[in-house]
N, C-alpha and C. Protein backbone atom coordinates (compact mmCIF):
# COMPACT_ATOMS: atom_id res chain seq x y z
N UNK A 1 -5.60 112.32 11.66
CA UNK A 1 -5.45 111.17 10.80
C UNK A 1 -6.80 110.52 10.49
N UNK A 2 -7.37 110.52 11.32
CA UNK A 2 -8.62 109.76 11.26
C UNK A 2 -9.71 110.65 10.35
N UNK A 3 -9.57 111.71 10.13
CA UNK A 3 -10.32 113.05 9.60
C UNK A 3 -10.18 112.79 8.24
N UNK A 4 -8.72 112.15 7.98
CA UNK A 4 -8.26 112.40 6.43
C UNK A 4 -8.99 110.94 5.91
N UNK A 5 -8.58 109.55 6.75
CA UNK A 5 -9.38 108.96 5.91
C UNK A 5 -10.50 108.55 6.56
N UNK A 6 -11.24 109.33 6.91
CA UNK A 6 -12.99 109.41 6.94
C UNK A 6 -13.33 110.66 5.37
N UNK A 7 -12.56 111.39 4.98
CA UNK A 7 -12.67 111.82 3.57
C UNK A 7 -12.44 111.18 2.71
N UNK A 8 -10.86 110.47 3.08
CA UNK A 8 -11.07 109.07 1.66
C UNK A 8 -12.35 107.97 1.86
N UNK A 9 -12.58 107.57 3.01
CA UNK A 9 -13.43 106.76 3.02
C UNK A 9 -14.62 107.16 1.60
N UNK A 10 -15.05 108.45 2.04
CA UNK A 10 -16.20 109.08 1.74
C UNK A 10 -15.99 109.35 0.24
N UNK A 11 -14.64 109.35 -0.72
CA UNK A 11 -14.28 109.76 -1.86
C UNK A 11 -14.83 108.06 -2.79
N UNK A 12 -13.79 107.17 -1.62
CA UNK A 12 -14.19 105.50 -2.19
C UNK A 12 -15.63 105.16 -2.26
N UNK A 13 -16.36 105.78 -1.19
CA UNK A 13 -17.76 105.51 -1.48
C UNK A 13 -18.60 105.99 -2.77
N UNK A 14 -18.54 107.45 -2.94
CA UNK A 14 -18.66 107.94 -4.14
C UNK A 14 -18.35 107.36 -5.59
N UNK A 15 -16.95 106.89 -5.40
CA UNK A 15 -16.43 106.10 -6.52
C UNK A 15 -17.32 104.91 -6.87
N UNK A 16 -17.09 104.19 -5.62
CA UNK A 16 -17.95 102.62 -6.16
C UNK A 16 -19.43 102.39 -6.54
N UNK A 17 -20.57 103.92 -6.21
CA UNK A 17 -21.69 103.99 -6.32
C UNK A 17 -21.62 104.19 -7.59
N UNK A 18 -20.45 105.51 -7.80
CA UNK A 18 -20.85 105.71 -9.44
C UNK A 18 -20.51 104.51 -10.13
N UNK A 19 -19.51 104.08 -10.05
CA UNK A 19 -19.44 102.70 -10.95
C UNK A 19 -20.19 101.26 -11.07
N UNK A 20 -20.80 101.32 -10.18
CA UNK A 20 -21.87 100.20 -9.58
C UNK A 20 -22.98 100.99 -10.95
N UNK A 21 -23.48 102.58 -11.05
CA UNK A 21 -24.74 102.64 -11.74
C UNK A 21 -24.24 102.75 -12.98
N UNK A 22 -23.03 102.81 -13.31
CA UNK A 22 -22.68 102.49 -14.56
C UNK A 22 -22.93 101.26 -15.52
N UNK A 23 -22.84 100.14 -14.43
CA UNK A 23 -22.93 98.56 -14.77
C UNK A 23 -24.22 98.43 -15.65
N UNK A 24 -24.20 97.78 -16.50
CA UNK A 24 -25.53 97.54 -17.32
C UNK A 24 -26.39 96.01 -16.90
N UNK A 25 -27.55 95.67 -16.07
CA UNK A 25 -27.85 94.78 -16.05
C UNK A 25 -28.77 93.97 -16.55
N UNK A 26 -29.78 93.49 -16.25
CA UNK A 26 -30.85 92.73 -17.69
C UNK A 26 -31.37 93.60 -18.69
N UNK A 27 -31.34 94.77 -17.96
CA UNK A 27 -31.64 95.94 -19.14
C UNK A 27 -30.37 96.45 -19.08
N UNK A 28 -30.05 97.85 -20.26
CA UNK A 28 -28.94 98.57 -20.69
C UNK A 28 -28.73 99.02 -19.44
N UNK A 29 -29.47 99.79 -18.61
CA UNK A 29 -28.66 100.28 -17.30
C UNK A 29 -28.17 101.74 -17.85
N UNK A 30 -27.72 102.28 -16.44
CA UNK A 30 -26.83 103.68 -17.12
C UNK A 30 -25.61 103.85 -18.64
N UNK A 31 -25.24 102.33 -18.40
CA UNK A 31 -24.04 102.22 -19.22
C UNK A 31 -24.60 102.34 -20.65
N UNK A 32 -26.26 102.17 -20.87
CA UNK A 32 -26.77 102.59 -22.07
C UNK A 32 -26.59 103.96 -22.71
N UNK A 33 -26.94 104.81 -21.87
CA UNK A 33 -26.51 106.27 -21.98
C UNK A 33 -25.59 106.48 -22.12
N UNK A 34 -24.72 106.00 -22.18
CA UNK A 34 -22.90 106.37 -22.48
C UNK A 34 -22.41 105.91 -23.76
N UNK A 35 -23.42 104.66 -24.41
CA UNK A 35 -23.51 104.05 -25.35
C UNK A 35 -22.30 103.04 -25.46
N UNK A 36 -22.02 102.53 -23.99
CA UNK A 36 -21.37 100.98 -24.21
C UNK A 36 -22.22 100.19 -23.64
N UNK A 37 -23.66 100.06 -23.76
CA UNK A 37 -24.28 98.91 -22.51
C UNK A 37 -24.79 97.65 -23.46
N UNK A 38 -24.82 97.99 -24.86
CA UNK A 38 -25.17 96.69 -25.98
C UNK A 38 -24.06 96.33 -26.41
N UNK A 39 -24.18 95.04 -27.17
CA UNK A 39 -23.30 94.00 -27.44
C UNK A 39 -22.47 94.82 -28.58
N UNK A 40 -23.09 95.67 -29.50
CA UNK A 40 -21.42 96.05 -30.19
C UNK A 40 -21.89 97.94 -30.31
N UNK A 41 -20.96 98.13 -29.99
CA UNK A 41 -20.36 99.64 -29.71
C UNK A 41 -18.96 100.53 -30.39
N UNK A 42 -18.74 101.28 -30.06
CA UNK A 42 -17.81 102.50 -30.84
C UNK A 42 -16.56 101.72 -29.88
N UNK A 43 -16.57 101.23 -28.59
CA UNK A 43 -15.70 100.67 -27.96
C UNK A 43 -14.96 99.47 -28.08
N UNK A 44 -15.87 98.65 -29.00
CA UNK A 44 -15.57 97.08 -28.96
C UNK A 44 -15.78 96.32 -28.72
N UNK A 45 -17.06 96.58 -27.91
CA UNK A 45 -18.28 95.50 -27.39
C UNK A 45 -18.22 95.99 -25.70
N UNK A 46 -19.42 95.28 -25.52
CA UNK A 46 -19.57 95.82 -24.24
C UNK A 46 -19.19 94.77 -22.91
N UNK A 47 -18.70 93.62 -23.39
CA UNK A 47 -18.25 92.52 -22.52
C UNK A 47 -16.82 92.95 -22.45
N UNK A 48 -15.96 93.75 -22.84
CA UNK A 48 -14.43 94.15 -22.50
C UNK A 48 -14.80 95.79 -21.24
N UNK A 49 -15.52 96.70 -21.90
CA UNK A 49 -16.16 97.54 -21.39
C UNK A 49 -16.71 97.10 -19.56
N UNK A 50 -17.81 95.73 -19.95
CA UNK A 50 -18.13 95.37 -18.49
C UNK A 50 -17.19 94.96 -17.44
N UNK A 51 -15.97 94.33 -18.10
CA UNK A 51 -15.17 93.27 -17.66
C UNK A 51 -14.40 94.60 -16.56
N UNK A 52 -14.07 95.94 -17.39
CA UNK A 52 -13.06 96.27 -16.85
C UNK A 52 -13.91 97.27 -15.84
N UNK A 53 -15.47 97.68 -15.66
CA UNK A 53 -15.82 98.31 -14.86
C UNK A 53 -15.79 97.52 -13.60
N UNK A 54 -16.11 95.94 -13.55
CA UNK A 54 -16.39 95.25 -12.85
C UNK A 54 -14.72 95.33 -12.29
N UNK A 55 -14.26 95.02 -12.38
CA UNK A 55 -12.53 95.28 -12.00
C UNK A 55 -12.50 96.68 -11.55
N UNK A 56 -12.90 97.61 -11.77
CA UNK A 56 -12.66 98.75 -10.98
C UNK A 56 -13.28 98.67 -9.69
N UNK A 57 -14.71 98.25 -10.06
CA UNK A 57 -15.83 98.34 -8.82
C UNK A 57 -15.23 97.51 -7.79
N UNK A 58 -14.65 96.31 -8.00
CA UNK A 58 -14.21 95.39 -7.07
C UNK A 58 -12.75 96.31 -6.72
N UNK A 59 -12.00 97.00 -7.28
CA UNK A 59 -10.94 97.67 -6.57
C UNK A 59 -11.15 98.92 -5.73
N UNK A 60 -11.95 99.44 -6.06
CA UNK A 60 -12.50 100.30 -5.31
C UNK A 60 -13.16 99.74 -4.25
N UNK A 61 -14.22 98.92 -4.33
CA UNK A 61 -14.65 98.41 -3.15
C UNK A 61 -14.07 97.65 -1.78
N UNK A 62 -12.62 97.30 -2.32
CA UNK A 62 -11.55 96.21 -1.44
C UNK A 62 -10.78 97.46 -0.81
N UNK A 63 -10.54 98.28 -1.56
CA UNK A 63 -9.69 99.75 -1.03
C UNK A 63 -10.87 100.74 -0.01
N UNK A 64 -12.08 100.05 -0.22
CA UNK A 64 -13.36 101.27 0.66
C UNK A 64 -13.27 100.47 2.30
N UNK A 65 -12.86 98.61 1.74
CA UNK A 65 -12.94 97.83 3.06
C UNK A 65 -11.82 97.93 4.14
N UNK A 66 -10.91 98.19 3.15
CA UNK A 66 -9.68 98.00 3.82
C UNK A 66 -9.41 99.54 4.34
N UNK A 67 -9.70 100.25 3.66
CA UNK A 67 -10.02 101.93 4.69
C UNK A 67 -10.31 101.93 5.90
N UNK A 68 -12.04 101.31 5.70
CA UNK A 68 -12.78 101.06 6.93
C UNK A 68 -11.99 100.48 8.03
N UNK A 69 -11.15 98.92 7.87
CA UNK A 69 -10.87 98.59 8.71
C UNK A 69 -10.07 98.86 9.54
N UNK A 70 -9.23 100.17 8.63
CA UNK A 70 -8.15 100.66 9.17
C UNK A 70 -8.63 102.11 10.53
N UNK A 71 -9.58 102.49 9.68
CA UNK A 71 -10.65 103.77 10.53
C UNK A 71 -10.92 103.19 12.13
N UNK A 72 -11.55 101.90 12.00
CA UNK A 72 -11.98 101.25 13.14
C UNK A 72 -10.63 100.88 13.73
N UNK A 73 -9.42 100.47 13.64
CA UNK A 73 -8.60 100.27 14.82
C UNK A 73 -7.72 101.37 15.22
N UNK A 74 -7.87 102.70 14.77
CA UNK A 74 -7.79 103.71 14.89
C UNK A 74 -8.06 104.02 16.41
């Protein structure tokens, strides 16, 4: 049990890094290269775009904590 989520652990980690370098910050950031990191885009702007990476990153990251904590009383 502990095997399986020390792999999820390790899947959530992956997840939240990539989405963390996705984020665009005082500069375009990675999210430039994808071509949503400026204010208007093929998407619809990049403040709906940020809104919902930031919502992933924070779900992923609450699901990486709550893994962990579960690993440790294991």
């Amino acid at each position: 049990m502990a095997t399986v989520l020390s792999v999820i652990e390790v899947i959530f980690s992956v997840v939240a890094v990539f989405l963390k370098q996705i984020h665009s910050g005082k500069d375009t950031g990675l999210s430039g290269a994808f071509g949503f990191g400026g204010g208007g885009s093929s998407f619809g702007g990049g403040s709906l775009v940020e809104r919902n990476l930031t919502r992933w990153t924070i779900f992923f990251g609450v699901l990486w904590a709550l893994n962990a904590l579960v690993i440790i009383n294991l």
